[in-house]
Protein backbone atom coordinates (compact mmCIF):
# COMPACT_ATOMS: atom_id res chain seq x y z
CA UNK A 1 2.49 21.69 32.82
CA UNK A 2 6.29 22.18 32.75
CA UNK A 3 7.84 18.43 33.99
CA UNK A 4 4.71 16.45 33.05
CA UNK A 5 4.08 14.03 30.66
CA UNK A 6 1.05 12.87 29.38
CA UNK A 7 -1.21 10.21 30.63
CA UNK A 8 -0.79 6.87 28.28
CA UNK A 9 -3.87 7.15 26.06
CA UNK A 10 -6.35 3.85 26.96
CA UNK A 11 -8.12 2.01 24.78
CA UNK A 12 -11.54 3.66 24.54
CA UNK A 13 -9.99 6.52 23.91
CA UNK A 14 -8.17 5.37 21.25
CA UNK A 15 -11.28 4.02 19.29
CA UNK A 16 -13.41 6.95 20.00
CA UNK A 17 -10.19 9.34 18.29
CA UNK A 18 -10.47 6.80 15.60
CA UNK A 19 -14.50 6.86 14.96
CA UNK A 20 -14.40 11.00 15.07
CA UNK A 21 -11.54 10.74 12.49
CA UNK A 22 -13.39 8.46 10.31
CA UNK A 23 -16.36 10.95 10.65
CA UNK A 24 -14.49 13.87 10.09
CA UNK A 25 -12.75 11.72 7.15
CA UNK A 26 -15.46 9.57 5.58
CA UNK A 27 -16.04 9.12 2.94
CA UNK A 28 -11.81 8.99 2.06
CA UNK A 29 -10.48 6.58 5.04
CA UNK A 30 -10.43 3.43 3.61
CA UNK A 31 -6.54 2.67 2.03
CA UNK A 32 -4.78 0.12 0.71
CA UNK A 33 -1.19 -1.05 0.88
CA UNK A 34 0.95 -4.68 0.85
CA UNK A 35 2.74 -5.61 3.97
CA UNK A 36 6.23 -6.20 2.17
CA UNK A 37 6.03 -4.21 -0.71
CA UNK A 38 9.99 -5.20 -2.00
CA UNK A 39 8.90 -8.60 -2.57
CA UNK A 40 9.78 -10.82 -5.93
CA UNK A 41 5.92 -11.38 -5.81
CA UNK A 42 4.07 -8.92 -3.77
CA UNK A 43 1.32 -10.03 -1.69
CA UNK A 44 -2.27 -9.17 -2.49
CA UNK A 45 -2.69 -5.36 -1.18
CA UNK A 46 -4.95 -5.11 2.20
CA UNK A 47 -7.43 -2.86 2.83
CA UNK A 48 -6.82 -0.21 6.16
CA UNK A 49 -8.54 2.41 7.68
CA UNK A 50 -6.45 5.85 7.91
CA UNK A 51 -8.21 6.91 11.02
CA UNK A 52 -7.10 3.74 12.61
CA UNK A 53 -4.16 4.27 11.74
CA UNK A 54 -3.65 7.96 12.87
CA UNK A 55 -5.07 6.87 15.99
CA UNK A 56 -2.73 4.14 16.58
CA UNK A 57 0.60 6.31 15.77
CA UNK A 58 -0.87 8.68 18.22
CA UNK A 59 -1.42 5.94 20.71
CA UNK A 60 1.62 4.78 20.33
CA UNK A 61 3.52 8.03 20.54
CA UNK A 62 1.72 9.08 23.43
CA UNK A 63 2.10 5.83 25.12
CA UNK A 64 6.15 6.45 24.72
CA UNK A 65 6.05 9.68 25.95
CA UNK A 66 4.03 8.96 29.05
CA UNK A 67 7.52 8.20 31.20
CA UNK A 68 9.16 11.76 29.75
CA UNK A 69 8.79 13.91 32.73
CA UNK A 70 11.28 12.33 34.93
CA UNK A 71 15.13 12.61 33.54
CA UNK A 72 15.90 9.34 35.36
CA UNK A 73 12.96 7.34 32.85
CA UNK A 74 13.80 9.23 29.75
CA UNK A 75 16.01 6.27 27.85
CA UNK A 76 13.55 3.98 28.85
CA UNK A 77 11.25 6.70 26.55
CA UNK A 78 13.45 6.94 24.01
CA UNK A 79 13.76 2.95 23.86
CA UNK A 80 10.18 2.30 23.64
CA UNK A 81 9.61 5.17 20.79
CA UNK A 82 12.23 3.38 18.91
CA UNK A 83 10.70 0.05 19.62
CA UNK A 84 6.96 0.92 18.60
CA UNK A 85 8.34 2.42 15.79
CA UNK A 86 10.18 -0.52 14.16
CA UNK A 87 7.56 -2.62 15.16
CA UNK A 88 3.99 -1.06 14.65
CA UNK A 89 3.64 2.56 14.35
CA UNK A 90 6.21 3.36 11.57
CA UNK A 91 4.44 0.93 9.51
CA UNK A 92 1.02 3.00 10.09
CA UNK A 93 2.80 6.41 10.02
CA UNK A 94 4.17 5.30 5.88
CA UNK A 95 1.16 3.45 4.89
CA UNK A 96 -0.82 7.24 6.35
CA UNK A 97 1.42 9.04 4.91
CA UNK A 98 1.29 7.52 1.08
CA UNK A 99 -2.90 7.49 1.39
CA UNK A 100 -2.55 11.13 2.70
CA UNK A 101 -0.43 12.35 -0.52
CA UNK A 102 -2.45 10.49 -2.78
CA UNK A 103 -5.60 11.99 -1.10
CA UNK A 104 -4.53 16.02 -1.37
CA UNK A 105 -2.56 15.62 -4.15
CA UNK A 106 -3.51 13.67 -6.83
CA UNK A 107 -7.34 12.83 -6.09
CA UNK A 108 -8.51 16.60 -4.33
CA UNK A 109 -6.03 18.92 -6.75
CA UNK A 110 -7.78 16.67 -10.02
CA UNK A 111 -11.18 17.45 -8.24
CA UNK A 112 -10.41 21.37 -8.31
CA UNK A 113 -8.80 21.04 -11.76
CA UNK A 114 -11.81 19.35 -12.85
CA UNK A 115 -14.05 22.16 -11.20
């Protein structure tokens, strides 16, 4: 309700969001990216699961947000959004993101094209 915040999100929870996602996903959650892709010589690209990474942003974000409700916690909120961003979840939410586009937009709108 009105003044809460959620509950942080625990770790069973997490992997059971991330095994109905794959479900719900399969067969198109498997991704690939390269940790620092503005390197001279990139790295060799590494495989990732997009429902494990959905479920981690939301983790994450949820996590954050669990201190919300009262005013006197809310920079502490703020901080540790920014924080988990920088360091883990913005990572996800790109490497998601690119595997997402790719998915609706060049692999599903060829399938239709191709129908």
């Amino acid at each position: 309700g009105k003044g809460t915040s959620p509950d942080p999100i625990t770790t069973d929870a997490e992997g059971a969001l991330s095994l109905a996602l794959a479900e719900t996903m399969a067969p198109y959650h498997i991704h690939w990216f390269v940790f620092d892709p503005v390197k001279d010589e990139p790295e060799e690209p590494v495989a990732s699961s997009l429902p494990h990474d959905l479920a981690e942003i939301y983790r994450d974000v949820r996590n954050s947000c669990a201190g919300w409700a009262a005013p006197e916690s809310r920079r502490d909120a703020v901080w540790e959004m920014r924080f988990a961003f920088s360091t883990h979840w913005g990572r996800h939410a790109v490497h998601a993101m690119v595997a997402m586009h790719s998915l609706l937009y060049d692999q599903y709108i060829e399938a239709l094209e191709d129908a």
